[in-house]
N, C-alpha and C. Protein backbone atom coordinates (compact mmCIF):
# COMPACT_ATOMS: atom_id res chain seq x y z
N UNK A 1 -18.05 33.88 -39.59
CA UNK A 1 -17.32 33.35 -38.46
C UNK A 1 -15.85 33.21 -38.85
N UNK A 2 -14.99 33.64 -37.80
CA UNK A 2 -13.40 33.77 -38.35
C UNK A 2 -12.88 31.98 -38.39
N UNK A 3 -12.00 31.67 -38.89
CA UNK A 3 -11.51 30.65 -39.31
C UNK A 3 -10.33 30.49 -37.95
N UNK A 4 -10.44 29.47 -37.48
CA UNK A 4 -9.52 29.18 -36.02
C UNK A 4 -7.92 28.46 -36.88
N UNK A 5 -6.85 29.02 -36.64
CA UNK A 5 -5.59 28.44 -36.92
C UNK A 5 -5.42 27.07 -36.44
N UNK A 6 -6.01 25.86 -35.77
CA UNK A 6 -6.06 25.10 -35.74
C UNK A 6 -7.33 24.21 -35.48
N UNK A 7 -7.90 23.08 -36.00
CA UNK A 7 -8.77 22.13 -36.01
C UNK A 7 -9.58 22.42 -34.56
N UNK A 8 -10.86 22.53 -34.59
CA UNK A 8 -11.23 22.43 -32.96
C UNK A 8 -11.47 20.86 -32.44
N UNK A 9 -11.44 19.96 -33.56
CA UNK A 9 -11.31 18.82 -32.89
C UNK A 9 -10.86 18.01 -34.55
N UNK A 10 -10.53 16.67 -33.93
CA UNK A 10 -9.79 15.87 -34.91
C UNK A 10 -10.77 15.33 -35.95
N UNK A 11 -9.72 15.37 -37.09
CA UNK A 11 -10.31 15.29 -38.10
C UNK A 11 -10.39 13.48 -38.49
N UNK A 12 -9.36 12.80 -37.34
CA UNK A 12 -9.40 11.17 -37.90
C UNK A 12 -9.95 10.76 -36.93
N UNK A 13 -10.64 9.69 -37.62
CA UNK A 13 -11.98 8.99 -37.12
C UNK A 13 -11.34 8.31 -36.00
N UNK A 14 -12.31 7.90 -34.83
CA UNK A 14 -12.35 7.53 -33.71
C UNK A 14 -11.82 6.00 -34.29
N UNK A 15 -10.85 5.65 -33.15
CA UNK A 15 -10.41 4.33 -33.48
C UNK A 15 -10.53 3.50 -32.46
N UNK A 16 -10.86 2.75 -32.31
CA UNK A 16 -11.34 1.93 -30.71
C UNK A 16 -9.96 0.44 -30.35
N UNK A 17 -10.09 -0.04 -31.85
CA UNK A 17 -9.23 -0.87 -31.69
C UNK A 17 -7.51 -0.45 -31.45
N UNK A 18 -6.99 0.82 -31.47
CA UNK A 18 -5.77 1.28 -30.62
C UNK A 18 -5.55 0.91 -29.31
N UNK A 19 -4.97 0.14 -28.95
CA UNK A 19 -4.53 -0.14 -27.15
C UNK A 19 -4.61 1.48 -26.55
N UNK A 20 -5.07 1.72 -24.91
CA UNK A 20 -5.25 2.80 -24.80
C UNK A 20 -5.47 4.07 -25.56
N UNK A 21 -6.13 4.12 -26.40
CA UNK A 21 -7.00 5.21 -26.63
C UNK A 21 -8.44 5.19 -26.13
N UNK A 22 -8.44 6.17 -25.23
CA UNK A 22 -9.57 6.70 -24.49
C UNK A 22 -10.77 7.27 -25.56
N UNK A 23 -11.80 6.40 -25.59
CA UNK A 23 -13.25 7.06 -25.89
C UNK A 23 -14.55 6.50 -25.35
N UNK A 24 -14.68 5.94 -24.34
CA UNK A 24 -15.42 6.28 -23.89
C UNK A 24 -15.52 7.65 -22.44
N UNK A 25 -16.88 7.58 -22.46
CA UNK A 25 -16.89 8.49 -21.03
C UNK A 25 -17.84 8.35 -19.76
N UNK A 26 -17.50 8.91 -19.06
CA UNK A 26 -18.77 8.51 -17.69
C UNK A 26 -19.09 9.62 -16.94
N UNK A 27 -20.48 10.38 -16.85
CA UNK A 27 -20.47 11.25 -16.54
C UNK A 27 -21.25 11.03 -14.96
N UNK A 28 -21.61 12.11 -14.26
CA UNK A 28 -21.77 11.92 -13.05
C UNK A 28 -22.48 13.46 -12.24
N UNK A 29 -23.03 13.85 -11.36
CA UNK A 29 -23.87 14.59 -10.98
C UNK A 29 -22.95 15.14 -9.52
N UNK A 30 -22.44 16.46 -9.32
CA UNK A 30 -21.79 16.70 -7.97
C UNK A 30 -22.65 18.49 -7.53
N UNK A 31 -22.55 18.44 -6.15
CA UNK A 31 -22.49 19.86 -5.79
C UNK A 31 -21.56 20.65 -6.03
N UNK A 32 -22.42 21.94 -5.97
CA UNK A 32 -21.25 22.86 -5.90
C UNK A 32 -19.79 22.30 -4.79
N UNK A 33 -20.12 22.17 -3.47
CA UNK A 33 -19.25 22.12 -2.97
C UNK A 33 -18.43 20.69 -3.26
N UNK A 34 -18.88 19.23 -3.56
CA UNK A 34 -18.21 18.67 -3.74
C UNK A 34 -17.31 18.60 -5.37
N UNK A 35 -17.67 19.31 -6.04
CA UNK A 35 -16.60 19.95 -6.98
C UNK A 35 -15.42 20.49 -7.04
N UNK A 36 -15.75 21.65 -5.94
CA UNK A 36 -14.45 22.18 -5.47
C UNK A 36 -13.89 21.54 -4.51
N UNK A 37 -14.24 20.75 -3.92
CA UNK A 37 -13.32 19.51 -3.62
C UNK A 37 -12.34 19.06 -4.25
N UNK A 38 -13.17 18.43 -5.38
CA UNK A 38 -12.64 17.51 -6.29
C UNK A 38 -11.61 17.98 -7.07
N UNK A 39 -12.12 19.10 -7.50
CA UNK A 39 -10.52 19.88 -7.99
C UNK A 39 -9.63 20.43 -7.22
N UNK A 40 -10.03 20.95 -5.71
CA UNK A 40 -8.57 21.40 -5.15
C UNK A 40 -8.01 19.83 -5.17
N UNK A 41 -8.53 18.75 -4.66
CA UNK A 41 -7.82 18.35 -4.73
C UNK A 41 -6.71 17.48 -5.81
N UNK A 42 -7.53 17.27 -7.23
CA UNK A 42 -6.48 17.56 -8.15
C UNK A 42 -5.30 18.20 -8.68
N UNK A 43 -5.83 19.23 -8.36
CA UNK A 43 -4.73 20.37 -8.35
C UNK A 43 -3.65 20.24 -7.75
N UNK A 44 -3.88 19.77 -6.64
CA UNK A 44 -2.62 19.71 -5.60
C UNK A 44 -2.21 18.23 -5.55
N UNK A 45 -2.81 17.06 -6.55
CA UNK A 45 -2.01 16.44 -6.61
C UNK A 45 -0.96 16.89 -7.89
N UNK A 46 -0.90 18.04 -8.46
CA UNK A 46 -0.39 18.36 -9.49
C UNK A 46 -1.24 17.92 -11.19
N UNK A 47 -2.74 17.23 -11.21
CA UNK A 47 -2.61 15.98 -11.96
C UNK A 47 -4.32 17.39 -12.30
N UNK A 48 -4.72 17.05 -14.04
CA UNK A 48 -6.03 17.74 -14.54
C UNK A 48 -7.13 16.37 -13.79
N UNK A 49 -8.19 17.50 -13.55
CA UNK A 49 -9.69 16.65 -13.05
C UNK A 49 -9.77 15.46 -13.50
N UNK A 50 -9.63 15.84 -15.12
CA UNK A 50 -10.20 14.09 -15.76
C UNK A 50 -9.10 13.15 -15.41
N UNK A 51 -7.54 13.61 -15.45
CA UNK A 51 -6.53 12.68 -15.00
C UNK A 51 -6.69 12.20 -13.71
N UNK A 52 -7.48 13.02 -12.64
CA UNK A 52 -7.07 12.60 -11.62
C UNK A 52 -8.22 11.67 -10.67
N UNK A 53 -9.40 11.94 -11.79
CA UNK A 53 -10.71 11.41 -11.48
C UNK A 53 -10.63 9.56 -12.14
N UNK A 54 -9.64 9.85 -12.91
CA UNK A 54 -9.32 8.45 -14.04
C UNK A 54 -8.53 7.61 -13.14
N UNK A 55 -7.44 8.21 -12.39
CA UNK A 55 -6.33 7.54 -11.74
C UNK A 55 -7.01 6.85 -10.52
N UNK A 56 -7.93 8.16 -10.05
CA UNK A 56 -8.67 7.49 -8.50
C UNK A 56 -9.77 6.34 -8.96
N UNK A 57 -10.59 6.27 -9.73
CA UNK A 57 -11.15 5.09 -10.40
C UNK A 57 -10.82 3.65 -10.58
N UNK A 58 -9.46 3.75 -11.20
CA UNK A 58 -8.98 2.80 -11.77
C UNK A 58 -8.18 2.51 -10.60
N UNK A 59 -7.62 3.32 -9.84
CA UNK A 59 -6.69 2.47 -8.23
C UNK A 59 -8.19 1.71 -7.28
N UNK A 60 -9.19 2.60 -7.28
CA UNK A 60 -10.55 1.83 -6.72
C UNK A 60 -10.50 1.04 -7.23
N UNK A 61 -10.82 0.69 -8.44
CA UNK A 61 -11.20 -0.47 -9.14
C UNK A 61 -10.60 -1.83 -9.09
N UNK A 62 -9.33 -1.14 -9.11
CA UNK A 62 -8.03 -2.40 -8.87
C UNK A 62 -7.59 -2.76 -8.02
N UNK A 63 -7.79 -2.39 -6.31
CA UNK A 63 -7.89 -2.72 -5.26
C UNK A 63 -9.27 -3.55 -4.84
N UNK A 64 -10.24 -3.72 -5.77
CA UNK A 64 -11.29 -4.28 -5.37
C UNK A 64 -11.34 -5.53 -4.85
N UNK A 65 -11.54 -6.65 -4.11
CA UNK A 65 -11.50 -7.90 -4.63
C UNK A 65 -12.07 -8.27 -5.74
N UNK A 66 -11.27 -9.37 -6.86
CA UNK A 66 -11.58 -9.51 -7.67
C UNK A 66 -13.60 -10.51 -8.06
N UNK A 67 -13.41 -10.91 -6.90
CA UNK A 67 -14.44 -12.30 -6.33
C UNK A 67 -14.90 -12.09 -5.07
N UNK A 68 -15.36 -13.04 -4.55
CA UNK A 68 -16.21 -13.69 -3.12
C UNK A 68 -14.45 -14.44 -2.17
N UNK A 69 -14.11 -15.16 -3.49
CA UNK A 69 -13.03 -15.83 -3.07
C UNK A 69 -11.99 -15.15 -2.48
N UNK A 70 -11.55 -13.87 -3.50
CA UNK A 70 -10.77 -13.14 -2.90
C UNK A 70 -10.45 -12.68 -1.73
N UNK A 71 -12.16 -11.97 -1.45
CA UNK A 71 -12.70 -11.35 -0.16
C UNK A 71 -11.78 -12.28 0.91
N UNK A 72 -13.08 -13.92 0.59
CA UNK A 72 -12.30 -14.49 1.90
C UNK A 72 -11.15 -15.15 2.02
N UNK A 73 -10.19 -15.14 0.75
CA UNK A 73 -8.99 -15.41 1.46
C UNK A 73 -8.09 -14.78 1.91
N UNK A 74 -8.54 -13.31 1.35
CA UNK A 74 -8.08 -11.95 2.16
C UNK A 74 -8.39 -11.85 3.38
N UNK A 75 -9.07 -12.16 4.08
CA UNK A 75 -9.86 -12.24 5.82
C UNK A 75 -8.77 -13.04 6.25
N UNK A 76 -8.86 -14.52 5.85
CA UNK A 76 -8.13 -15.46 6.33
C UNK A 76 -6.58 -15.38 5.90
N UNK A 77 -5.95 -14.51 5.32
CA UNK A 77 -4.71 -14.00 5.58
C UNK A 77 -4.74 -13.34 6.31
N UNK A 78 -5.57 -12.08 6.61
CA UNK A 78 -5.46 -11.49 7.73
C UNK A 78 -5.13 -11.81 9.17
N UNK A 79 -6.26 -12.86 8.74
CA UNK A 79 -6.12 -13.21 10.46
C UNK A 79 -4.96 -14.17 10.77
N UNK A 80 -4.86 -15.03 9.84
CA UNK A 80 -3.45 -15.70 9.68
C UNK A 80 -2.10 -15.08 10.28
N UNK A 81 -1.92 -13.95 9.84
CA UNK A 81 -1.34 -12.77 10.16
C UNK A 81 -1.08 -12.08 11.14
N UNK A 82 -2.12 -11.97 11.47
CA UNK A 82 -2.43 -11.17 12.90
C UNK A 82 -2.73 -12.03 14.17
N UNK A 83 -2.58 -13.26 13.94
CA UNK A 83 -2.75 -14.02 15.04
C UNK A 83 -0.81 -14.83 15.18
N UNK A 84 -0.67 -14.68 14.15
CA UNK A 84 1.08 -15.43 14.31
C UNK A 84 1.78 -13.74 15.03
N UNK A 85 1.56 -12.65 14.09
CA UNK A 85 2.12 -11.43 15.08
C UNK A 85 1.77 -11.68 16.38
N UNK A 86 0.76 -11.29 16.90
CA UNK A 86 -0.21 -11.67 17.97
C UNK A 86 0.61 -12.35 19.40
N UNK A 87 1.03 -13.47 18.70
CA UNK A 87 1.89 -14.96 19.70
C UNK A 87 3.02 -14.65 19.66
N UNK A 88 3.33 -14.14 18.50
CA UNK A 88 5.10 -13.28 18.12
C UNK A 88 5.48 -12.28 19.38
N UNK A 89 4.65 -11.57 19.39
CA UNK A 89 4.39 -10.72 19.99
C UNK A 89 4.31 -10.58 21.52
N UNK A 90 2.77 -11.32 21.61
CA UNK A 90 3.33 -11.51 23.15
C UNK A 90 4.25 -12.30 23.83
N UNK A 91 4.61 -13.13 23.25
CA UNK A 91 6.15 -14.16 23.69
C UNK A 91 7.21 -13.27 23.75
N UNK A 92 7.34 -12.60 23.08
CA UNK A 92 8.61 -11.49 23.28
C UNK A 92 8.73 -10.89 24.11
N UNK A 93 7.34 -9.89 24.24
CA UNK A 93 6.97 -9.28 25.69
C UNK A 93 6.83 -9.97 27.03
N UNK A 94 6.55 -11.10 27.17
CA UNK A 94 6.75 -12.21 27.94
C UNK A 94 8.33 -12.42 28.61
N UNK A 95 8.93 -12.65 27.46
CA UNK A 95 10.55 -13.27 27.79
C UNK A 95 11.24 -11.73 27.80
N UNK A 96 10.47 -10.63 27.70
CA UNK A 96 11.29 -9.48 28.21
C UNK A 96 10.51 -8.72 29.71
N UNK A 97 9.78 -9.43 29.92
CA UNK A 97 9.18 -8.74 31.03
C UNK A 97 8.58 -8.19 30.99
N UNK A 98 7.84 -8.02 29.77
CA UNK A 98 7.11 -6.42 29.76
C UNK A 98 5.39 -7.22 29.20
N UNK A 99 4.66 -6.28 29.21
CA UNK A 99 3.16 -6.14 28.47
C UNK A 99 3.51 -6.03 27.36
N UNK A 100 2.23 -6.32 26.28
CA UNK A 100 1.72 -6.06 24.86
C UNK A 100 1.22 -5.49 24.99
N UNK A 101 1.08 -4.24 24.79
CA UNK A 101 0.69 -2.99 24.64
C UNK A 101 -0.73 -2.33 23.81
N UNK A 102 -1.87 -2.07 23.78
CA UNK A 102 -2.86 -2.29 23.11
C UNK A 102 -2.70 -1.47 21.92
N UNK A 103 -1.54 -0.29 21.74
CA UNK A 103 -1.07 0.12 20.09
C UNK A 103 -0.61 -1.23 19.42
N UNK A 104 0.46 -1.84 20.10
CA UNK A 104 1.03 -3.01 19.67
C UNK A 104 -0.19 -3.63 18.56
N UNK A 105 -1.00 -4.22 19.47
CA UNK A 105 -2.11 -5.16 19.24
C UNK A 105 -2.62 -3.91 17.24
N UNK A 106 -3.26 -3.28 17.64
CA UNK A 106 -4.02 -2.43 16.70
C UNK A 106 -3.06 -2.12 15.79
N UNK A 107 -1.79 -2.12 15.74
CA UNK A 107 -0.62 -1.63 14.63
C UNK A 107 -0.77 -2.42 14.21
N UNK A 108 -0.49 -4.53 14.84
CA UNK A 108 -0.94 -5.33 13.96
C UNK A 108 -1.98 -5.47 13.12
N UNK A 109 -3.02 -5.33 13.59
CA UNK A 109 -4.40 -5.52 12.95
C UNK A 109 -4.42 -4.48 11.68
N UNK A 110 -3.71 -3.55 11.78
CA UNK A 110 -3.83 -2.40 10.69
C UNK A 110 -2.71 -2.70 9.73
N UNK A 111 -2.24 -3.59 9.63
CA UNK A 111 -1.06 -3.96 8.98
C UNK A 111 -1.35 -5.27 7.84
N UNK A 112 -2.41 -5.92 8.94
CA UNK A 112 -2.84 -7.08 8.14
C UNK A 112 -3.76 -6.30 7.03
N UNK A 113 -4.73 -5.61 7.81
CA UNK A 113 -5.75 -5.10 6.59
C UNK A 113 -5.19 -4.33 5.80
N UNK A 114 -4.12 -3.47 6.14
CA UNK A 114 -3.26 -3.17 4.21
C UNK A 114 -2.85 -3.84 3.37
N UNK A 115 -2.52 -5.11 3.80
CA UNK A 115 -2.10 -5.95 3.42
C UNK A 115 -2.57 -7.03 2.55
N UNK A 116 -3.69 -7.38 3.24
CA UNK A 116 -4.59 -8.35 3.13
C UNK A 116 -5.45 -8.69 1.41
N UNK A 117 -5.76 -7.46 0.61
CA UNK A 117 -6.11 -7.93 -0.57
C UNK A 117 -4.87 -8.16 -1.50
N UNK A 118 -3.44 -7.18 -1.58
CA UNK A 118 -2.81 -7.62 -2.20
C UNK A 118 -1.79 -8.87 -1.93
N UNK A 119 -1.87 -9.28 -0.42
CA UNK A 119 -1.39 -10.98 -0.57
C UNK A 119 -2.07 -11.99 -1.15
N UNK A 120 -3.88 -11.68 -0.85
CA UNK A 120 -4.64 -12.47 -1.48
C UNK A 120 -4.53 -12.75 -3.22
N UNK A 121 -4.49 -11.44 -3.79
CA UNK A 121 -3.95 -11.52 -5.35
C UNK A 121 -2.74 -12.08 -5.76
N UNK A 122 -1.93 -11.98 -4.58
CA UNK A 122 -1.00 -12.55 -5.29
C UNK A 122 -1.28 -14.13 -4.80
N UNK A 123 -1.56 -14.41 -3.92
CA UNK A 123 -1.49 -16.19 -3.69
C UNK A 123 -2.63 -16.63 -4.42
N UNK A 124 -3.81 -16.10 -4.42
CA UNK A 124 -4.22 -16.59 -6.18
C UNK A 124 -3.34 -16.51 -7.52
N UNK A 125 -2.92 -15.32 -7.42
CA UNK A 125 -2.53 -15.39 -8.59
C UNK A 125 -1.14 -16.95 -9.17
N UNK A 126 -0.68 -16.92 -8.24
CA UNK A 126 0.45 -17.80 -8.25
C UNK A 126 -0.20 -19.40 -7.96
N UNK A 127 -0.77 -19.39 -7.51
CA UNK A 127 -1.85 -20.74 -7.53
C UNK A 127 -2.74 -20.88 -9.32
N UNK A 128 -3.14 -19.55 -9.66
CA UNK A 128 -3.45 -20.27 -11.05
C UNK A 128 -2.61 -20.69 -11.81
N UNK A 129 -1.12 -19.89 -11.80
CA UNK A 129 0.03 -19.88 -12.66
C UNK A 129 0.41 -21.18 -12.38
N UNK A 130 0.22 -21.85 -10.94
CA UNK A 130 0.87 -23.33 -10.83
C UNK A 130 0.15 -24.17 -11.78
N UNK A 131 -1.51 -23.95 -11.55
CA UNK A 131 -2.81 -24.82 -11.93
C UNK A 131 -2.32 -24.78 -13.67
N UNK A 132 -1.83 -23.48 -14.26
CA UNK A 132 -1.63 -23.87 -15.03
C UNK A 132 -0.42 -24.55 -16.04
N UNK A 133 0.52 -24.52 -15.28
CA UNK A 133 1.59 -25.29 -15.92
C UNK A 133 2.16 -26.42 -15.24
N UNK A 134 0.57 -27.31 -14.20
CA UNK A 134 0.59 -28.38 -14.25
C UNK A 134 -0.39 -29.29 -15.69
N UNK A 135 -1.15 -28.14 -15.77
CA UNK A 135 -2.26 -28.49 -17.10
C UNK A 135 -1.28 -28.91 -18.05
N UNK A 136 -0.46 -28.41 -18.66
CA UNK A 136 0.33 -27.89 -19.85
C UNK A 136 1.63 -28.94 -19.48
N UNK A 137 2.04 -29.88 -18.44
CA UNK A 137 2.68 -30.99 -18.16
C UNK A 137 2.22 -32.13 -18.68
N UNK A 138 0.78 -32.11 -18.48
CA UNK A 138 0.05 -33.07 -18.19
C UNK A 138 -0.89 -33.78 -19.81
């Protein structure tokens, strides 16, 4: 067997404790056709399968709610939200003469729900940061 001008794989041992170095893996079962899915559409985000299968994972993952809690204080921003637009809203249309419009209405509602898990992360998040440097006063 001819001798390859470079290593076919590395010769230093797997190191786990490196910050980002990738070793584990996750494998998974697709059709033919949802394959070629999966890679046109890699491709055309410019980005390789495993990069782009890694990126869509980890944005899933991190949009998740973190909790139960999350969930619902994500709802209840929502609606928080969409009910002050809502009154915003039709008062304006009111004191201009006109209707609220049922896009109106649904632009709101679609605004809250983009919205809605990353206000929740952050008003947790800033609620523990208080919780904790009242601890650390105290």
């Amino acid at each position: 067997m001819p001798e390859l001008p470079f290593p076919t794989r590395s010769e230093a041992p797997l190191d786990e404790t490196r910050p980002g170095f990738r070793t584990k893996t996750i494998a998974t079962r697709l059709t033919p056709g949802e394959l070629a899915e999966i890679e046109a559409t890699a491709e055309s985000a410019g980005q390789s399968l495993a990069e782009w299968l890694r990126q869509t994972a980890l944005r899933a993952a991190r949009q998740a709610p973190a909790d139960p809690v999350e969930l619902l204080l994500a709802e209840v921003w929502a609606l928080r939200y969409t009910l002050l637009n809502l009154f915003h809203s039709k008062a304006k249309a009111a004191s201009e003469g006109t209707q609220l419009l049922p896009d109106s209405i649904v632009k709101i509602r679609d605004q809250a729900d983009a919205m809605k898990l990353q206000k929740a992360h952050k008003i947790l998040a800033d609620f523990l940061a208080l919780a904790r440097a009242n601890r650390v006063e105290k």
